[in-house]
N, C-alpha and C. Protein backbone atom coordinates (compact mmCIF):
# COMPACT_ATOMS: atom_id res chain seq x y z
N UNK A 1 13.81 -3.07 -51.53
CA UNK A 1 12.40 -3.40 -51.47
C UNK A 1 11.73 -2.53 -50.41
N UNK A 2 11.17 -1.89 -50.97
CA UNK A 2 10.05 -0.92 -49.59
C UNK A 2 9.43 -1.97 -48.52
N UNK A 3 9.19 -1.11 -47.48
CA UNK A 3 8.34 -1.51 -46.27
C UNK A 3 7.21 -1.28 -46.22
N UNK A 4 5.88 -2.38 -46.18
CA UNK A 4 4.97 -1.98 -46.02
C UNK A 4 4.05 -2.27 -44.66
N UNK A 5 4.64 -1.92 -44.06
CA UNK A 5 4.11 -1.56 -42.38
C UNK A 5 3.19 -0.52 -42.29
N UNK A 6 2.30 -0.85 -41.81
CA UNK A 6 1.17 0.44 -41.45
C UNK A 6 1.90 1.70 -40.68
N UNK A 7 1.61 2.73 -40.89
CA UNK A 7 2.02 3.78 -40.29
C UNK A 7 1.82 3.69 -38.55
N UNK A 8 2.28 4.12 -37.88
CA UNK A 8 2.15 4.03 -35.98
C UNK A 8 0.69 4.80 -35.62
N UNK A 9 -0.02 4.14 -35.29
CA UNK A 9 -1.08 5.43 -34.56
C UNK A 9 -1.68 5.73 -33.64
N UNK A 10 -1.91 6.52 -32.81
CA UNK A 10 -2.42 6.50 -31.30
C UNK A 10 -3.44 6.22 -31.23
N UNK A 11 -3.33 5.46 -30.33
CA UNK A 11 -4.48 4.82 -29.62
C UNK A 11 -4.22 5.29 -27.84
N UNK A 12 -6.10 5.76 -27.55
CA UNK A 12 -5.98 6.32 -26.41
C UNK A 12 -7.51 5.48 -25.33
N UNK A 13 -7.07 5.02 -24.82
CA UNK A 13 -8.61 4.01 -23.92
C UNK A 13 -8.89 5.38 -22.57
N UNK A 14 -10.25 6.24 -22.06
CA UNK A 14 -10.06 6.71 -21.27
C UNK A 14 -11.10 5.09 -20.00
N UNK A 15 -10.39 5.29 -18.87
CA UNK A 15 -10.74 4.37 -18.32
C UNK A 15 -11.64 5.04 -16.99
N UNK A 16 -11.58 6.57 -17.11
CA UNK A 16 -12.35 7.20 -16.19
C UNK A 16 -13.35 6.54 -15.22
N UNK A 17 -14.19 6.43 -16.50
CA UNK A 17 -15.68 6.16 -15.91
C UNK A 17 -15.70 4.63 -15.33
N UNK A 18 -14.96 4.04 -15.85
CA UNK A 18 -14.75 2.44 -15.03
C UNK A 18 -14.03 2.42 -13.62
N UNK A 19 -13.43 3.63 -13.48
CA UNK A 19 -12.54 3.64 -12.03
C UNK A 19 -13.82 4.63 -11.49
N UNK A 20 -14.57 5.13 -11.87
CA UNK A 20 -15.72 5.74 -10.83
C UNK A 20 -16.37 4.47 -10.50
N UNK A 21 -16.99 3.95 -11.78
CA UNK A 21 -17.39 2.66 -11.20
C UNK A 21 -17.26 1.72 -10.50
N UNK A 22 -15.82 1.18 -10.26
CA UNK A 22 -14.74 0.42 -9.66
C UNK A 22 -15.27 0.94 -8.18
N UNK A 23 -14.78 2.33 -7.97
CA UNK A 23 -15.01 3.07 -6.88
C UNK A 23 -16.15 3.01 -6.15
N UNK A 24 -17.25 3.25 -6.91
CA UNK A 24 -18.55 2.97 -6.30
C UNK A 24 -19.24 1.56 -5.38
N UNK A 25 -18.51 0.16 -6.33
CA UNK A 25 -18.35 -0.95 -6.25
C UNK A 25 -17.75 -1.35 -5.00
N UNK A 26 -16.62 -0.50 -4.78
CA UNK A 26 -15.71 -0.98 -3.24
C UNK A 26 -16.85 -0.04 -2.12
N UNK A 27 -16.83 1.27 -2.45
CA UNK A 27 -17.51 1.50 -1.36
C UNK A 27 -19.14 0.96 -0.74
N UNK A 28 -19.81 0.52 -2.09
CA UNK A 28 -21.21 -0.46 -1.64
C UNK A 28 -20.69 -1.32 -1.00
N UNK A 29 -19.64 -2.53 -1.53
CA UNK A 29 -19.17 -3.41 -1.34
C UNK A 29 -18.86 -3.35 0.62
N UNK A 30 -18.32 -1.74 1.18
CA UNK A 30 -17.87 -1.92 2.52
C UNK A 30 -19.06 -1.36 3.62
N UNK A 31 -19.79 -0.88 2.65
CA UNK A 31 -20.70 -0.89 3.63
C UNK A 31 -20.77 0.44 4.20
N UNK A 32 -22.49 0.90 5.01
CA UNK A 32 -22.27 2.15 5.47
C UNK A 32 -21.89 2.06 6.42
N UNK A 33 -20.97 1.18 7.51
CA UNK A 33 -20.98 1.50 8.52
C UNK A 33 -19.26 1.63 8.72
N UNK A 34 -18.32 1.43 7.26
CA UNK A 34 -17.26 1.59 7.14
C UNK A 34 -17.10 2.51 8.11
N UNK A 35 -15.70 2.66 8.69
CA UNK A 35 -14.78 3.69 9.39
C UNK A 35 -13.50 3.72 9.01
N UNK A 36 -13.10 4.60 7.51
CA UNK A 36 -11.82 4.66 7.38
C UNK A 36 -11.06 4.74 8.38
N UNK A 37 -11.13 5.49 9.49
CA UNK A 37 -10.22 6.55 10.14
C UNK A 37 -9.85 5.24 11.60
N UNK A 38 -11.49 4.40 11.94
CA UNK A 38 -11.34 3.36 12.78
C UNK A 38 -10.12 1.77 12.10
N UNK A 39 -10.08 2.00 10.65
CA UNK A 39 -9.66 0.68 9.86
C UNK A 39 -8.29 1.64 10.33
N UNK A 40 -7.54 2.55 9.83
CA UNK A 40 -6.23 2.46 9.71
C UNK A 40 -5.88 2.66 11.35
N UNK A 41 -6.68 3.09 12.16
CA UNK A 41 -6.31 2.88 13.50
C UNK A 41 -5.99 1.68 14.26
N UNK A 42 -6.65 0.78 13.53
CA UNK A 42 -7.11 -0.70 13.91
C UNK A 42 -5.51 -1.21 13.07
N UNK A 43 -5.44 -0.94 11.90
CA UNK A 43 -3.88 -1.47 11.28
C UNK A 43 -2.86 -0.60 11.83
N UNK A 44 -2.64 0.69 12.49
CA UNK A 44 -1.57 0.58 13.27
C UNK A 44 -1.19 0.16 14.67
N UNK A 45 -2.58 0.13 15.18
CA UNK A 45 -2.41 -0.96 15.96
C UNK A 45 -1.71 -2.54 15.94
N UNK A 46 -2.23 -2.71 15.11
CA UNK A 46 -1.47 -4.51 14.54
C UNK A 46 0.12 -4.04 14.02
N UNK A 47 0.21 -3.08 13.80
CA UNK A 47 1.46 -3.03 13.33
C UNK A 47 2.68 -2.75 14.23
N UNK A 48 1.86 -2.10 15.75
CA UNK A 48 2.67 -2.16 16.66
C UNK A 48 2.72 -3.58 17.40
N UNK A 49 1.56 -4.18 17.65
CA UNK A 49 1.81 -5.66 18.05
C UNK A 49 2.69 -6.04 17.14
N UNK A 50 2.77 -6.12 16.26
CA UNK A 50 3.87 -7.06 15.43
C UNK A 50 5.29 -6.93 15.58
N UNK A 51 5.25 -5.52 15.58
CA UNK A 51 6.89 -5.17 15.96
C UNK A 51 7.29 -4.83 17.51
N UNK A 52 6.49 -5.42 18.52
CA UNK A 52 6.39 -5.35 19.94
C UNK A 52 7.26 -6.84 20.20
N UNK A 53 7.51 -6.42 21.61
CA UNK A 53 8.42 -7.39 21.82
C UNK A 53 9.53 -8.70 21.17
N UNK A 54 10.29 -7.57 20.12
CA UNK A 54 11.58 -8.02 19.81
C UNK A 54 12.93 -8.22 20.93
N UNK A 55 13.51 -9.57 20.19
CA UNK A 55 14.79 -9.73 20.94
C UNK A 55 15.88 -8.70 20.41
N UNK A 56 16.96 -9.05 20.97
CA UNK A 56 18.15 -8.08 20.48
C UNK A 56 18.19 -8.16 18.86
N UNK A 57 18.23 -9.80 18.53
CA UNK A 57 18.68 -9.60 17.08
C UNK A 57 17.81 -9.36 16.09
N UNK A 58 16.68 -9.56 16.64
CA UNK A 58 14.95 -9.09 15.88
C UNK A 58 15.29 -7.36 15.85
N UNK A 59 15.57 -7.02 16.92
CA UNK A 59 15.46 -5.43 16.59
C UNK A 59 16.79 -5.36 15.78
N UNK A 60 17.88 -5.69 15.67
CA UNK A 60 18.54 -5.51 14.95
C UNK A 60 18.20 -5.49 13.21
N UNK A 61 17.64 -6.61 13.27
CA UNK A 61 17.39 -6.92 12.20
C UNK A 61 16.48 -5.63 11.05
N UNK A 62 15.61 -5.84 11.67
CA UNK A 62 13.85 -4.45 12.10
C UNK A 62 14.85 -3.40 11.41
N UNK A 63 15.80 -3.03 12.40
CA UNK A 63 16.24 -1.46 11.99
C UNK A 63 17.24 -1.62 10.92
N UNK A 64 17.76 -2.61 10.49
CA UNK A 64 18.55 -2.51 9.14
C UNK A 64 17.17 -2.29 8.09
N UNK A 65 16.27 -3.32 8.56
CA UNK A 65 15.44 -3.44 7.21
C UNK A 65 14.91 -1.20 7.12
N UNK A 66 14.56 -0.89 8.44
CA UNK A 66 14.46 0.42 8.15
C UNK A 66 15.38 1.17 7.56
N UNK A 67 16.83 0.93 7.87
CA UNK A 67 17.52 1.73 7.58
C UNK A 67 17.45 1.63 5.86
N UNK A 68 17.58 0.26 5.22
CA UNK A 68 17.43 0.10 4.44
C UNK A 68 16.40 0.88 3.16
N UNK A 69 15.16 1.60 4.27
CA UNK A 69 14.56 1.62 3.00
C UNK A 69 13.20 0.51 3.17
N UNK A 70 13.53 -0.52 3.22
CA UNK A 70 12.68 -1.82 3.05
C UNK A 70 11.12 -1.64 4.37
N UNK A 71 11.08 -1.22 5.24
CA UNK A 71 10.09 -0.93 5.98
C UNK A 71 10.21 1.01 6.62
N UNK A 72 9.09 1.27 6.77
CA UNK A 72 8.92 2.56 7.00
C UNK A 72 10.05 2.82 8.50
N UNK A 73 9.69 3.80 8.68
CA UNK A 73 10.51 4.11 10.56
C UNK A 73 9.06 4.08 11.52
N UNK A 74 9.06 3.59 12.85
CA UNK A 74 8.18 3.38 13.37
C UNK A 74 8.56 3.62 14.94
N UNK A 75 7.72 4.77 15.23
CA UNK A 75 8.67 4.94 17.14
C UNK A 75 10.17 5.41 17.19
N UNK A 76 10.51 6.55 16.17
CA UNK A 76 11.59 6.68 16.07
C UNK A 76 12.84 5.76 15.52
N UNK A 77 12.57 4.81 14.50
CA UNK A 77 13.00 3.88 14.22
C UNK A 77 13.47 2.55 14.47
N UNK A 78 12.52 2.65 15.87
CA UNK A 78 13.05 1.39 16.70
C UNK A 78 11.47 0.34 16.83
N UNK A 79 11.50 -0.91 16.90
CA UNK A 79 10.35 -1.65 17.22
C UNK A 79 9.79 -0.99 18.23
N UNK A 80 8.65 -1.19 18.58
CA UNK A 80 7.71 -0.88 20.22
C UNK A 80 8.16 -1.84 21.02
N UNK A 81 8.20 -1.22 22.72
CA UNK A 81 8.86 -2.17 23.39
C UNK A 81 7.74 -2.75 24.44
């Protein structure tokens, strides 16, 4: 008995103009007084408080998860002290 399945056919969505839009949207959305360069300064900051004052087994821990893979290297791969 034959198959009567429609043949396969491409289908292509371009989503361009919705990610300009998207784009436009976040940056109204933050405002002109945004400071990329002040925001990621401001998050590595927090990121050294966070990994500041570990105990022995906290840093232990910290640098498997680096070694691992699982968190970036930070200060030469050690928490901030």
């Amino acid at each position: 008995m034959p198959s009567h399945r429609p043949a396969p056919f491409e289908f292509d969505v371009d989503l361009s103009a919705h990610e300009m839009l998207r784009r436009a949207h976040v940056l109204d959305a933050l405002g002109p007084d945004w400071d990329p360069v002040a925001a990621l300064r401001g998050e590595e900051e927090a990121y050294e408080l966070l990994y500041s004052g570990l105990d022995a087994d906290q840093r232990r821990i910290y640098d498997e998860l680096v070694s691992a893979g699982v968190l970036p290297p930070r200060g030469g791969g050690h928490a901030a002290a």
